[in-house]
PDB file of N, CA and C in Angstrom:
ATOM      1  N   UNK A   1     -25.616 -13.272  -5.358  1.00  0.00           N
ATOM      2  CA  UNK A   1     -24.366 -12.534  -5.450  1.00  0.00           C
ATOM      3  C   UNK A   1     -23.411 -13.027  -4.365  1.00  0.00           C
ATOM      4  N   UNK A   2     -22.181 -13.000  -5.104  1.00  0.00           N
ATOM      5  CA  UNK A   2     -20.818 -14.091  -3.863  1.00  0.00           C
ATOM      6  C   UNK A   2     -20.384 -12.860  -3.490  1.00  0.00           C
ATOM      7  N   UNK A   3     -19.872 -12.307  -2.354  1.00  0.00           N
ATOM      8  CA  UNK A   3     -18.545 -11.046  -2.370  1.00  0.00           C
ATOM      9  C   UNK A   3     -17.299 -12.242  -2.322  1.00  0.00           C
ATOM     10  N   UNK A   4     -16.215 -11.471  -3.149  1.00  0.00           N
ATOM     11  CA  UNK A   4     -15.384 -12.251  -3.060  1.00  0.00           C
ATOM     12  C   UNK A   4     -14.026 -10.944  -2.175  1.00  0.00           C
ATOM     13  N   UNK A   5     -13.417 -11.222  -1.447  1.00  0.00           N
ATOM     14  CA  UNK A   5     -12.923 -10.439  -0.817  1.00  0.00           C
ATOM     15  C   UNK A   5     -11.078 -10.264  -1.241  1.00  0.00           C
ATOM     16  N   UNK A   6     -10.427  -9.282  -1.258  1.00  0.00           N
ATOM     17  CA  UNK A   6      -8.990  -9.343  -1.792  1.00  0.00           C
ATOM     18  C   UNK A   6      -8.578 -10.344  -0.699  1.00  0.00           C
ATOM     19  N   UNK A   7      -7.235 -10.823  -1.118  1.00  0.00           N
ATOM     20  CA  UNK A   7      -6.205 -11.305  -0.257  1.00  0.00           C
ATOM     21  C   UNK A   7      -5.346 -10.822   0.971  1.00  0.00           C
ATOM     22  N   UNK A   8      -5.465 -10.926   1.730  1.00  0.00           N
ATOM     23  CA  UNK A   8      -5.119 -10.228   2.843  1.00  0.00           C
ATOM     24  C   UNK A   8      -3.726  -9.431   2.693  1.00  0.00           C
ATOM     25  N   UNK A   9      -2.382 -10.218   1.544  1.00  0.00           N
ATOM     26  CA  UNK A   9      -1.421  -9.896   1.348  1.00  0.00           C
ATOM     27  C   UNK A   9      -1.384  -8.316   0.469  1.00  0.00           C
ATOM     28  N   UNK A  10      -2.667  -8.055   0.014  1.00  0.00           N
ATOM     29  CA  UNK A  10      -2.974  -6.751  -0.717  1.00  0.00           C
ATOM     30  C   UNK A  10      -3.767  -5.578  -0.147  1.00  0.00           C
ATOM     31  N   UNK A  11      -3.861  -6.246   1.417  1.00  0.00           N
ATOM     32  CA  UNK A  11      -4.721  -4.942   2.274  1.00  0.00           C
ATOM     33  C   UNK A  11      -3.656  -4.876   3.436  1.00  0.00           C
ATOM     34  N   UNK A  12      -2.682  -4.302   3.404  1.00  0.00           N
ATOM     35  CA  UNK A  12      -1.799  -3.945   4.685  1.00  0.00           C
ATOM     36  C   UNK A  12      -1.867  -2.330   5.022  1.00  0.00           C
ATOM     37  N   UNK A  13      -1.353  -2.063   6.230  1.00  0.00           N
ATOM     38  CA  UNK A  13      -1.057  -1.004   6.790  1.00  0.00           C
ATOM     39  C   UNK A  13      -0.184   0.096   6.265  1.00  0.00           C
ATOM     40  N   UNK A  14      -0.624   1.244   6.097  1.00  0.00           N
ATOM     41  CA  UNK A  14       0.859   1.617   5.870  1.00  0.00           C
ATOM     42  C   UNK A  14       1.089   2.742   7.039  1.00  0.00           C
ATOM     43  N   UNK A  15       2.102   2.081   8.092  1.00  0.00           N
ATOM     44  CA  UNK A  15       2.270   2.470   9.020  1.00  0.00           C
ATOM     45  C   UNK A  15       3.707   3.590   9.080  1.00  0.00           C
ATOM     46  N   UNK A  16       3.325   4.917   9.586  1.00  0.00           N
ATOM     47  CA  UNK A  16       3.945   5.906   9.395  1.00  0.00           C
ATOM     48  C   UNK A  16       5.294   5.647  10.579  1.00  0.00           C
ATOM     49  N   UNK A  17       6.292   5.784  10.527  1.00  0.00           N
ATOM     50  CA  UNK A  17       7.521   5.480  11.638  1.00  0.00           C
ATOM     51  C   UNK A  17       7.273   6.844  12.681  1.00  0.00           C
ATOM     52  N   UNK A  18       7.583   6.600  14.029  1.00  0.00           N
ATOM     53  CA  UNK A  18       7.363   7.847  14.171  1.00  0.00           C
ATOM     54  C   UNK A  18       8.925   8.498  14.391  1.00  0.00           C
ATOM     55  N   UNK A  19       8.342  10.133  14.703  1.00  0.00           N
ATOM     56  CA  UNK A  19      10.133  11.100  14.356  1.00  0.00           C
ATOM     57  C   UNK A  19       9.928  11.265  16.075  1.00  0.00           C
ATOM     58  N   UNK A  20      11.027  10.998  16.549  1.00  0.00           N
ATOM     59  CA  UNK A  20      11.662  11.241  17.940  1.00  0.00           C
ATOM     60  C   UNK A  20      12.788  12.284  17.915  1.00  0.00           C
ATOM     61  N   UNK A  21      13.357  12.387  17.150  1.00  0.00           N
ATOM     62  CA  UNK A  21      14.761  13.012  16.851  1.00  0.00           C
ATOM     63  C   UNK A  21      14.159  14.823  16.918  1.00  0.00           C
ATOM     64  N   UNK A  22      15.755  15.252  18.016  1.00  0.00           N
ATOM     65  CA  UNK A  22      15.244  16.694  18.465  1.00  0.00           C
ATOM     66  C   UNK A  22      16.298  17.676  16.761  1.00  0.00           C
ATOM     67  N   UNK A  23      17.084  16.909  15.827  1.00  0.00           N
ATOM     68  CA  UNK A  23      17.949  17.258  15.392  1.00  0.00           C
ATOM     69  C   UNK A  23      17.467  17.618  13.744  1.00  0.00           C
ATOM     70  N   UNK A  24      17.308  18.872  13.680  1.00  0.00           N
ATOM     71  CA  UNK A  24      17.046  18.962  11.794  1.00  0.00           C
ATOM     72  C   UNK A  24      18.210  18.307  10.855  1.00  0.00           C
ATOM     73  N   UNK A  25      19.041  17.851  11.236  1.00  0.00           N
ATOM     74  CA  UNK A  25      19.794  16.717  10.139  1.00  0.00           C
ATOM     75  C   UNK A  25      18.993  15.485  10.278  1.00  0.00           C
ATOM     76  N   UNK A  26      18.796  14.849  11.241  1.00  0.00           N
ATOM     77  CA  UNK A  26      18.172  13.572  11.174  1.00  0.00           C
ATOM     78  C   UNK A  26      16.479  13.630  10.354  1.00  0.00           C
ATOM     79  N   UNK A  27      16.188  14.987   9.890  1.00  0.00           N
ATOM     80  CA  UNK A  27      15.327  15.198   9.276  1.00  0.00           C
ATOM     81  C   UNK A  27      15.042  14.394   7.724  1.00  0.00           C
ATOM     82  N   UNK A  28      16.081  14.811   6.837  1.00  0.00           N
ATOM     83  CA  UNK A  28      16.299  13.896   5.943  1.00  0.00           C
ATOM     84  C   UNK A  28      15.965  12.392   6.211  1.00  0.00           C
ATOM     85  N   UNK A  29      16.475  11.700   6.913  1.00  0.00           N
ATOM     86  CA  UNK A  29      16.571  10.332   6.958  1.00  0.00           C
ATOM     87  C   UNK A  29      15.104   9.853   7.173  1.00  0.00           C
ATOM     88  N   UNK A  30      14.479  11.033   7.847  1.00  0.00           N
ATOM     89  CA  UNK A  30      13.265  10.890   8.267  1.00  0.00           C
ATOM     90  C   UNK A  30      12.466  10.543   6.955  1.00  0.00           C
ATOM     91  N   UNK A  31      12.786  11.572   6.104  1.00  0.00           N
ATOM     92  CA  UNK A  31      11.963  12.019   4.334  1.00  0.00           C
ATOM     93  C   UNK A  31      12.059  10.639   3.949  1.00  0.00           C
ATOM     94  N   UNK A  32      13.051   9.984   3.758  1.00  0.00           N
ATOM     95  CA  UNK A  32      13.758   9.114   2.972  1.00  0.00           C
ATOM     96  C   UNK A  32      13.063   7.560   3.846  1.00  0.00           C
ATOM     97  N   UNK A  33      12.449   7.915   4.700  1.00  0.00           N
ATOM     98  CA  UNK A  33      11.860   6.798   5.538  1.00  0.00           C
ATOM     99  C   UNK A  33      10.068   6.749   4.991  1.00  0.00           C
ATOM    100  N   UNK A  34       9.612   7.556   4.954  1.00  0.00           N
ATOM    101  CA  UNK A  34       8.499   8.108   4.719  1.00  0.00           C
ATOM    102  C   UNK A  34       8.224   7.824   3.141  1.00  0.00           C
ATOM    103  N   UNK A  35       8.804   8.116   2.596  1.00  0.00           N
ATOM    104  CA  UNK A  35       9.064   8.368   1.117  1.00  0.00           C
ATOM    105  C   UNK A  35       9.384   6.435   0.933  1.00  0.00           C
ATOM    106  N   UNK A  36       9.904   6.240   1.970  1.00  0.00           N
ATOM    107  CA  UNK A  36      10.049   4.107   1.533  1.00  0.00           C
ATOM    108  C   UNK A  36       8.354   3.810   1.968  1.00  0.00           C
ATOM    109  N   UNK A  37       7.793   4.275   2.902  1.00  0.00           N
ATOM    110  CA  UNK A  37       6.110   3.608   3.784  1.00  0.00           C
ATOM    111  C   UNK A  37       5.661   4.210   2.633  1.00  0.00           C
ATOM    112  N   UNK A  38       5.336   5.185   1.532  1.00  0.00           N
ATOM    113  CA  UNK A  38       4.762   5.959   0.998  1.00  0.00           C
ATOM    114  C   UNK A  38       5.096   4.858  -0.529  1.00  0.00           C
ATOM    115  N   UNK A  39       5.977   4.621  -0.846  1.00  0.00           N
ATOM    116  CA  UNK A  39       6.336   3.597  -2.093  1.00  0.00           C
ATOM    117  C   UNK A  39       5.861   2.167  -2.266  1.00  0.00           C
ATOM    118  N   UNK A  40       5.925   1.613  -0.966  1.00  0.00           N
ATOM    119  CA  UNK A  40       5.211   0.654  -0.378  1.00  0.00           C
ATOM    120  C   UNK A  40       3.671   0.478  -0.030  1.00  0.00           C
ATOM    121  N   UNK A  41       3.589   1.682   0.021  1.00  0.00           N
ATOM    122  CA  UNK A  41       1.898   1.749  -0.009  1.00  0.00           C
ATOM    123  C   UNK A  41       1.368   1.913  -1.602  1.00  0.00           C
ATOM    124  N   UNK A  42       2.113   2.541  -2.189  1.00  0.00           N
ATOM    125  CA  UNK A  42       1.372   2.548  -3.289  1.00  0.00           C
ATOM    126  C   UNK A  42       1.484   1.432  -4.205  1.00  0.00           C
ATOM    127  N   UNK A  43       2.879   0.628  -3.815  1.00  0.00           N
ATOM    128  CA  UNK A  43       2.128  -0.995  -4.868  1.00  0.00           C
ATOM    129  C   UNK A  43       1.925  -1.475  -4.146  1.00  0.00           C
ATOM    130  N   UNK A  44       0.840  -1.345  -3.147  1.00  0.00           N
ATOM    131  CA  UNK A  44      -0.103  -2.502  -2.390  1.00  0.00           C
ATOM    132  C   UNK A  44      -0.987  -1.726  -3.004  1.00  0.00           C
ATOM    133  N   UNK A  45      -1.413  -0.519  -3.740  1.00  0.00           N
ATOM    134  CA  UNK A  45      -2.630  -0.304  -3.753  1.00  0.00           C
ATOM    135  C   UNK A  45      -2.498  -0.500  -5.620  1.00  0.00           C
ATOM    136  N   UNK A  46      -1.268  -0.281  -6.394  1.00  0.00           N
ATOM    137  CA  UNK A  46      -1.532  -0.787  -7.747  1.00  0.00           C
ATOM    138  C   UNK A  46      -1.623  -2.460  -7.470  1.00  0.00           C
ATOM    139  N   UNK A  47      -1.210  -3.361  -6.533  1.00  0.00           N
ATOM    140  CA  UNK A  47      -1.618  -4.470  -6.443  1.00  0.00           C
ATOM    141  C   UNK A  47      -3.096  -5.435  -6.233  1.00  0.00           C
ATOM    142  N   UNK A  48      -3.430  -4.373  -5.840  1.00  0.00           N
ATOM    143  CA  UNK A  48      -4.853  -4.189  -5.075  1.00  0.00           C
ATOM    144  C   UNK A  48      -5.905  -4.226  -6.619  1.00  0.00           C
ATOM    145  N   UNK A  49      -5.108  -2.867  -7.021  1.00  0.00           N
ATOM    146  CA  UNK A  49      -6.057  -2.497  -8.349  1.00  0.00           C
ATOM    147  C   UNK A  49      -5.968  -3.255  -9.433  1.00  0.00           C
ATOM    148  N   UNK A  50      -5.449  -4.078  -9.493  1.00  0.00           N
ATOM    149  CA  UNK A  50      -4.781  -5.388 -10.652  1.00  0.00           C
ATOM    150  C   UNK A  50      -5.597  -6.380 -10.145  1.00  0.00           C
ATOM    151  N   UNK A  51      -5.503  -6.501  -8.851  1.00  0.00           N
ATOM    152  CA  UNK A  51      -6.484  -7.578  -8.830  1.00  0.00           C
ATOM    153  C   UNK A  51      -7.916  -7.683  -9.127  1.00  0.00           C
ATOM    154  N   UNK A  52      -8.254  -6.530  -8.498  1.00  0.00           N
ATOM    155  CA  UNK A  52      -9.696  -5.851  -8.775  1.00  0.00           C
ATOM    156  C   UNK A  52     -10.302  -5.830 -10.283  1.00  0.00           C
ATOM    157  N   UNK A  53      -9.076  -5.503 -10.946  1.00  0.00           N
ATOM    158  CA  UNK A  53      -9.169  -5.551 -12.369  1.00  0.00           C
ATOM    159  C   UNK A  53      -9.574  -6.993 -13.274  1.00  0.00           C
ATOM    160  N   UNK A  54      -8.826  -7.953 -12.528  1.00  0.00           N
ATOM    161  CA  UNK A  54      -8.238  -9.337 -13.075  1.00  0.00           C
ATOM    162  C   UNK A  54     -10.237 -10.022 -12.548  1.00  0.00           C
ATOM    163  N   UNK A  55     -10.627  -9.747 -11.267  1.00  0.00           N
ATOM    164  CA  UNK A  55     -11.795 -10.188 -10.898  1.00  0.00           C
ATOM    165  C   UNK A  55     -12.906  -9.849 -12.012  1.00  0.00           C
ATOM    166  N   UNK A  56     -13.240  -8.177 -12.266  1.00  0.00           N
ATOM    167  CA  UNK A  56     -13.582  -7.664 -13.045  1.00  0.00           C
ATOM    168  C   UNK A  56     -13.719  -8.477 -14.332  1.00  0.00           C
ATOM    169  N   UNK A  57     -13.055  -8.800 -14.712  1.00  0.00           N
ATOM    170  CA  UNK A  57     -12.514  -9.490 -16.404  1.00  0.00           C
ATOM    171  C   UNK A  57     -12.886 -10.898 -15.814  1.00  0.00           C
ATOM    172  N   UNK A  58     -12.929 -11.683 -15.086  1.00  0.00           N
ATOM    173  CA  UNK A  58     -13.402 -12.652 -15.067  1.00  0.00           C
ATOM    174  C   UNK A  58     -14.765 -12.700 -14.722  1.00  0.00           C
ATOM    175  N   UNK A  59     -15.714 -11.783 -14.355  1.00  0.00           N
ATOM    176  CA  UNK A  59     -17.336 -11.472 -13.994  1.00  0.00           C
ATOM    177  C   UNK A  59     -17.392 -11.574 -15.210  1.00  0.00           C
ATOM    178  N   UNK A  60     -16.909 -10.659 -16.201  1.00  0.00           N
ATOM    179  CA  UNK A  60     -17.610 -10.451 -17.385  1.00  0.00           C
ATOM    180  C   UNK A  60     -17.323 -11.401 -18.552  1.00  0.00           C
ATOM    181  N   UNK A  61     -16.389 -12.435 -18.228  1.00  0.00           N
ATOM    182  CA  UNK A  61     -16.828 -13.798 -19.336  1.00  0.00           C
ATOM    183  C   UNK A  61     -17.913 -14.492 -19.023  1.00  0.00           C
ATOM    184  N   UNK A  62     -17.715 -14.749 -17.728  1.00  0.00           N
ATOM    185  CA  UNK A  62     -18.645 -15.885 -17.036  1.00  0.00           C
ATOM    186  C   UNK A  62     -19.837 -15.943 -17.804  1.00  0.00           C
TER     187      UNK A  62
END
């Protein structure tokens, strides 16, 4: 048995920004920041799962 391991470009961080701001308006911008790391994480992880998929389908011709 080989492990074959994903591509490094499909296992990243998803690193949360942090909130410094003492001001509930700058709150929003905050959402809207979060809500971009949060969008970004999730097609690294449908990217992830496509690949996984694509490996999958090639085990089972072989």
């Amino acid at each position: 048995m080989q492990y074959v391991f994903p591509p490094k470009e499909l296992i990243s961080q998803c690193i949360v920004p942090p909130y410094s701001s003492k001001k509930n308006q700058d709150l929003s911008e905050y959402n809207i920041s979060l809500i971009r790391v949060i969008s970004l994480c999730d097609l690294d992880w449908l990217s992830l799962e496509n690949w996984i998929n694509e490996q999958k389908s090639k085990l089972s011709t072989e």
